[in-house]
Protein backbone atom coordinates (compact mmCIF):
# COMPACT_ATOMS: atom_id res chain seq x y z
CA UNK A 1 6.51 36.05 -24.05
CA UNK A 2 9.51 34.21 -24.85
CA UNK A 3 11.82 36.35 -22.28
CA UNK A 4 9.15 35.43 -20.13
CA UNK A 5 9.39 31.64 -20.56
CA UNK A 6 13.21 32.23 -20.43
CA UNK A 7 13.56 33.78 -17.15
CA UNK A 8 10.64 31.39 -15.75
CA UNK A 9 13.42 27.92 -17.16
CA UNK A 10 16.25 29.97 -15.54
CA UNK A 11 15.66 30.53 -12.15
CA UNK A 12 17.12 28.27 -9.09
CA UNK A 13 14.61 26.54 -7.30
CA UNK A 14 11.28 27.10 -5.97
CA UNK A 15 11.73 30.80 -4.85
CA UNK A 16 10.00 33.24 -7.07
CA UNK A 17 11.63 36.01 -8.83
CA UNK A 18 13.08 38.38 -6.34
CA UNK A 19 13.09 36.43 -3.23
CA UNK A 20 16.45 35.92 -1.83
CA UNK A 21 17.87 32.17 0.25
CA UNK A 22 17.41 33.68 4.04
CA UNK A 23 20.58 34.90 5.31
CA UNK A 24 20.13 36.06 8.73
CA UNK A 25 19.05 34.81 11.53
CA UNK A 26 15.45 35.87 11.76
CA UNK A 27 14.92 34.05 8.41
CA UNK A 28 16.34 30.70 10.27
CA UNK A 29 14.19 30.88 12.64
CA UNK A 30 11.61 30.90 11.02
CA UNK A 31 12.77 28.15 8.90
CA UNK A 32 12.94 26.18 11.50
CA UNK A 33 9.52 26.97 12.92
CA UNK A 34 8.16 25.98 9.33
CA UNK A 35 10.00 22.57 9.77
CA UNK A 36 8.71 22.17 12.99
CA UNK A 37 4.89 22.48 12.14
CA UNK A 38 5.42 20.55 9.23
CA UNK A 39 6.71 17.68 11.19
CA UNK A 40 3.61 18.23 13.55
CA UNK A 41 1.07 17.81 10.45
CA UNK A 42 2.63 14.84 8.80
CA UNK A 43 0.27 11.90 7.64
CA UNK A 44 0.36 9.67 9.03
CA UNK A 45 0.94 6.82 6.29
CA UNK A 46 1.03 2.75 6.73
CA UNK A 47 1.08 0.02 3.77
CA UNK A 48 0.21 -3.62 4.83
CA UNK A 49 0.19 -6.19 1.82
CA UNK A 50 -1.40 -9.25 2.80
CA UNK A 51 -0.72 -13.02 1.75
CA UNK A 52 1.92 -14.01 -1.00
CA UNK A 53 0.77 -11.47 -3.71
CA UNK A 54 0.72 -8.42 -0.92
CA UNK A 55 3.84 -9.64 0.55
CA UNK A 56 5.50 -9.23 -2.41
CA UNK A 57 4.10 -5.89 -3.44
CA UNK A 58 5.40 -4.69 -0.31
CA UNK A 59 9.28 -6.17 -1.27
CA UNK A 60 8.64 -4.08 -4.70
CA UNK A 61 7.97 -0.74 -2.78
CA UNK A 62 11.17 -1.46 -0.53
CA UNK A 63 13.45 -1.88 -3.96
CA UNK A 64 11.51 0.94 -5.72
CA UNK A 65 11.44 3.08 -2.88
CA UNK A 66 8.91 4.84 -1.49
CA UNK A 67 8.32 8.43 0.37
CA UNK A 68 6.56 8.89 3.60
CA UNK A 69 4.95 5.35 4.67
CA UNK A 70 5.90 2.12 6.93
CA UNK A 71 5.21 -1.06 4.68
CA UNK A 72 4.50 -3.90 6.74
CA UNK A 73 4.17 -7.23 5.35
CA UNK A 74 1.75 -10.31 6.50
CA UNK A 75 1.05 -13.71 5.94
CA UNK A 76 0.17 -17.40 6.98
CA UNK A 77 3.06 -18.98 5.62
CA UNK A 78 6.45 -18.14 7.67
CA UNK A 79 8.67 -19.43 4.95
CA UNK A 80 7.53 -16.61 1.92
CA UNK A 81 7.80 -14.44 5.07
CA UNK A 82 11.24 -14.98 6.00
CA UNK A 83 12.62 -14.55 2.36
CA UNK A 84 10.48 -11.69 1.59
CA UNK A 85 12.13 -8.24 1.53
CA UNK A 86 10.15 -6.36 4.20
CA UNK A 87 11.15 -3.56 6.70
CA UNK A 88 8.07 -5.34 9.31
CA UNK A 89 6.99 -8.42 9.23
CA UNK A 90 4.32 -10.22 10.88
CA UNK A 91 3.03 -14.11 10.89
CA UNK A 92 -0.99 -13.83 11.21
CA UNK A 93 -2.53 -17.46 12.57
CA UNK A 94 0.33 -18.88 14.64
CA UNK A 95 -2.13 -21.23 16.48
CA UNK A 96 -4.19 -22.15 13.67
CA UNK A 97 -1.85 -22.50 10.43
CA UNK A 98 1.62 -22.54 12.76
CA UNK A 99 3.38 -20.71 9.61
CA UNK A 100 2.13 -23.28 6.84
CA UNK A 101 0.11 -21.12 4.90
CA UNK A 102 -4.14 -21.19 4.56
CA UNK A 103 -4.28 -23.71 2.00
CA UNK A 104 -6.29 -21.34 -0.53
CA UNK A 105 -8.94 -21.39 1.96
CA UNK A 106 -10.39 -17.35 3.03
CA UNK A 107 -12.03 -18.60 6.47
CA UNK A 108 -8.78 -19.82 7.53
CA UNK A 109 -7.18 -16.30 6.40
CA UNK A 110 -9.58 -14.31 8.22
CA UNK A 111 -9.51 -16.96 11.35
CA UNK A 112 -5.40 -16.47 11.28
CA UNK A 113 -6.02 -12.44 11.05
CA UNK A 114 -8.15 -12.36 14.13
CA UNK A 115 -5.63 -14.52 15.88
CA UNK A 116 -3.45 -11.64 15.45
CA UNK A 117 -5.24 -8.74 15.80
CA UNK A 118 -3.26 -7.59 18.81
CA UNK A 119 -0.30 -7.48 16.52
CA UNK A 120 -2.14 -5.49 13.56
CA UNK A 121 -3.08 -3.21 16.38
CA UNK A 122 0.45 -2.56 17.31
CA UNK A 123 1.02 -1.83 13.72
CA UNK A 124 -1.36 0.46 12.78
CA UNK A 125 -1.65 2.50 15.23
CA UNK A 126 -1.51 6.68 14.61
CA UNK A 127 -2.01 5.75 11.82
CA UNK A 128 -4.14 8.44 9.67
CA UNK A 129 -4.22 6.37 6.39
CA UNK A 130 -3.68 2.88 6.15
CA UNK A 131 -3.28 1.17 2.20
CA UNK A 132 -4.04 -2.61 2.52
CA UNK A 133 -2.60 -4.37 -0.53
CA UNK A 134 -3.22 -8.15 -1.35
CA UNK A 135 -4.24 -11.18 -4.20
CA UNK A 136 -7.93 -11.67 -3.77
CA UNK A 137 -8.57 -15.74 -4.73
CA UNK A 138 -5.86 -17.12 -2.42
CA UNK A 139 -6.60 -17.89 1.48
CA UNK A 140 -4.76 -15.29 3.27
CA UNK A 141 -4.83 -12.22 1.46
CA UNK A 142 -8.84 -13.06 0.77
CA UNK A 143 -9.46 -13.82 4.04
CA UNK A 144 -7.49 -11.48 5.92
CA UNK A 145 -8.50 -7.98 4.12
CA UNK A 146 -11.42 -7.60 5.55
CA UNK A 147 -10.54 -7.65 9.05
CA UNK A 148 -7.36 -5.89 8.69
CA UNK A 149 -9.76 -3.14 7.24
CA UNK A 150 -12.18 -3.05 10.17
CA UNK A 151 -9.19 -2.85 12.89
CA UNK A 152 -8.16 -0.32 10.33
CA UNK A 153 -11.14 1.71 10.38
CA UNK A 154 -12.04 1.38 13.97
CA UNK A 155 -8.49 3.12 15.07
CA UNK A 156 -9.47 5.74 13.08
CA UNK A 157 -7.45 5.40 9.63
CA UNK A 158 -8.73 6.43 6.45
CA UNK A 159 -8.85 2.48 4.84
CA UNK A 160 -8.00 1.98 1.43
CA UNK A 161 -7.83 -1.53 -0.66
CA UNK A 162 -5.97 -1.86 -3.30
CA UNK A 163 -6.14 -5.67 -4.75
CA UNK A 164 -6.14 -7.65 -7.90
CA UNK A 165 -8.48 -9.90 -8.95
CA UNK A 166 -7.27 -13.43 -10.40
CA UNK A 167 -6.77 -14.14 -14.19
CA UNK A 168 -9.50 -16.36 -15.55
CA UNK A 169 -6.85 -19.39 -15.78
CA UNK A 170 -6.36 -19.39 -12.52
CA UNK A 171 -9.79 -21.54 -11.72
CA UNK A 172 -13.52 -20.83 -10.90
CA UNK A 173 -12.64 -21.46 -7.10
CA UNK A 174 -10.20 -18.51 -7.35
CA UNK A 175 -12.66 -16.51 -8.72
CA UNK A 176 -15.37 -16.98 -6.18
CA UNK A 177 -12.89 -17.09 -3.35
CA UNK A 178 -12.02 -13.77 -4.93
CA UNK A 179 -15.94 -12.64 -4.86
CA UNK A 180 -16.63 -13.79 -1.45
CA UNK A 181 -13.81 -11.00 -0.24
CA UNK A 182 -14.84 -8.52 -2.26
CA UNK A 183 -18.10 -8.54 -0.83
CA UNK A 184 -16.94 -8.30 2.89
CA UNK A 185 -14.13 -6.05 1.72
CA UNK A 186 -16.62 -3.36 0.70
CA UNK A 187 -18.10 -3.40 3.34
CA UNK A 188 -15.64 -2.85 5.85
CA UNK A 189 -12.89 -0.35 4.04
CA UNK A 190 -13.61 2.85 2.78
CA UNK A 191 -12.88 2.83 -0.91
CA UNK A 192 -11.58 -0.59 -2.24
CA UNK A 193 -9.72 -0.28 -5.93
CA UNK A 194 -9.82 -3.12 -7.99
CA UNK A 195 -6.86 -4.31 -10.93
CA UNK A 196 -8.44 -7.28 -12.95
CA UNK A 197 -5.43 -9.52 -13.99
CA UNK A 198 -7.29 -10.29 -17.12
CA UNK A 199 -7.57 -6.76 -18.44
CA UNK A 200 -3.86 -6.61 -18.06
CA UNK A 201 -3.55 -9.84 -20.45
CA UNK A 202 -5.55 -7.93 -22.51
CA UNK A 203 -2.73 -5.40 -22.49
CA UNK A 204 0.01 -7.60 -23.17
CA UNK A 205 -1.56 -10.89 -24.61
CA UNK A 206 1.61 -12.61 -25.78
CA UNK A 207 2.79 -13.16 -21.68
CA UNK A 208 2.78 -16.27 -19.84
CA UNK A 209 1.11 -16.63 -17.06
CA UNK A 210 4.29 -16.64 -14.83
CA UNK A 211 5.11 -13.27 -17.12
CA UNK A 212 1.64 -12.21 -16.05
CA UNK A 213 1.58 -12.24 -12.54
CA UNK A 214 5.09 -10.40 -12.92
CA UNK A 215 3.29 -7.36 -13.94
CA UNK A 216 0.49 -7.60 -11.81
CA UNK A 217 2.77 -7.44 -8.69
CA UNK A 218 4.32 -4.89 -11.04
CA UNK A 219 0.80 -2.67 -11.78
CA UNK A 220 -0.02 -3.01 -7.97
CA UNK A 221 3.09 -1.84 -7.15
CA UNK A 222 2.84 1.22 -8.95
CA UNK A 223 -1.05 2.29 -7.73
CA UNK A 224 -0.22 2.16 -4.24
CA UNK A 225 3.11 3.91 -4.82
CA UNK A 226 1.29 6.86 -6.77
CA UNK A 227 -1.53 6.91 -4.58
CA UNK A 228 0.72 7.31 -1.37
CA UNK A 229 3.62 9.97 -2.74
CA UNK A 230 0.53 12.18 -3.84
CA UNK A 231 -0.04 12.49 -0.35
CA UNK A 232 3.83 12.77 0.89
CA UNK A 233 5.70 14.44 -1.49
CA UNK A 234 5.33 17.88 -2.79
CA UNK A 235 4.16 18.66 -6.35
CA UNK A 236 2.74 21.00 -8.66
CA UNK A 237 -0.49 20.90 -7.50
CA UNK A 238 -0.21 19.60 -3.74
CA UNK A 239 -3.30 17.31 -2.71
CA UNK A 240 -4.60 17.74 0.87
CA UNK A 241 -5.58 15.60 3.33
């Protein structure tokens, strides 16, 4: 058994024992062929974070780095968009927040999304999955999810939410901002995951709340990360889509 494990650790890459690196021509070929299928069956991958706390999930997956998706960020207020460290960019609610932000308020979010829905179009199409990423509690993010989800769903993309739900310091008007998404949320996207911020306190309850929402961009980060590279990049056990 040991000899076993041994030769197992020793080999050089993926190829099992007794298969050679092609070296003629025929083998290239086929190679190539493989590649070119491959590149044919791709998913189809696109990450939008919405608002301030999305936005800046989105500049985390740029530094981190990220396999097989376009991240797109979105918001009301054209100044966090400008600094923010996205490869796409787009200002939702020209006409009715011209770049100032939604003021914490949802209907204003989801009014500014619908203003640009031509442009959410334009970014999700061919899409096969599409990861929507925001704060729930705040205006834009709130507001906005839901009908990025249902332009989402009617192209054809499998929809998934990934949000966070405000800490408890943040206000009862966060909090039911936060609810009144949810609700309309669900019932647009197809599965909606959920990170309450106060669970994560409960983690780490020494933090300040600045410290806090740190690792909450941080933990939101991560889940759409994982969830999207089990898709895109080869593993053990590959997952299907």
């Amino acid at each position: 058994m040991k000899s076993l494990v041994e030769d197992a650790l020793s080999r050089e890459g993926p190829g099992a024992a007794g298969m050679n690196v092609p070296g003629n021509i025929q083998d290239a070929m086929v190679d190539a062929e493989l590649e070119q299928i491959l590149r044919a069956l791709r998913t189809n991958i696109k990450i939008i974070g919405l608002g301030g706390a999305g936005s800046n999930t989105i500049a985390r997956i740029v530094d981190e780095g990220i396999v097989g998706a376009e991240l797109y960020a979105a918001n009301t207020d054209a100044q966090h968009l400008l600094v923010v460290h996205a490869p796409h960019k787009i200002l939702l609610g020209r006409r009715i927040t011209r770049g100032l932000g939604a003021g914490a308020l949802p209907q204003v979010g989801e009014e500014a999304a619908r203003e640009a829905e031509d442009d959410i179009k334009k970014a999700l199409a061919d899409a096969h999955i599409c990861f929507i990423t925001c704060g729930l509690g705040g205006g834009t993010g709130t507001g906005a999810a839901p009908v990025v989800a249902r332009i989402a769903k009617e192209m054809g993309a499998l929809t998934i939410a990934v949000c966070t739900l405000p800490f408890k310091g943040e206000g009862k008007m966060r909090m039911e901002n936060a609810e009144w998404g949810l609700e309309r949320l669900r019932e647009t996207a197809d599965t909606v995951v959920l990170i309450p911020n106060d669970k994560l306190l409960e983690l780490v309850p020494k933090l300040s709340l600045n410290a806090a929402f740190k690792v909450a961009d941080e933990v939101l980060m991560k889940s759409i990360k994982g969830l999207t590279e089990m898709i895109t990049r080869p593993g053990l056990v590959n997952l299907d889509f």
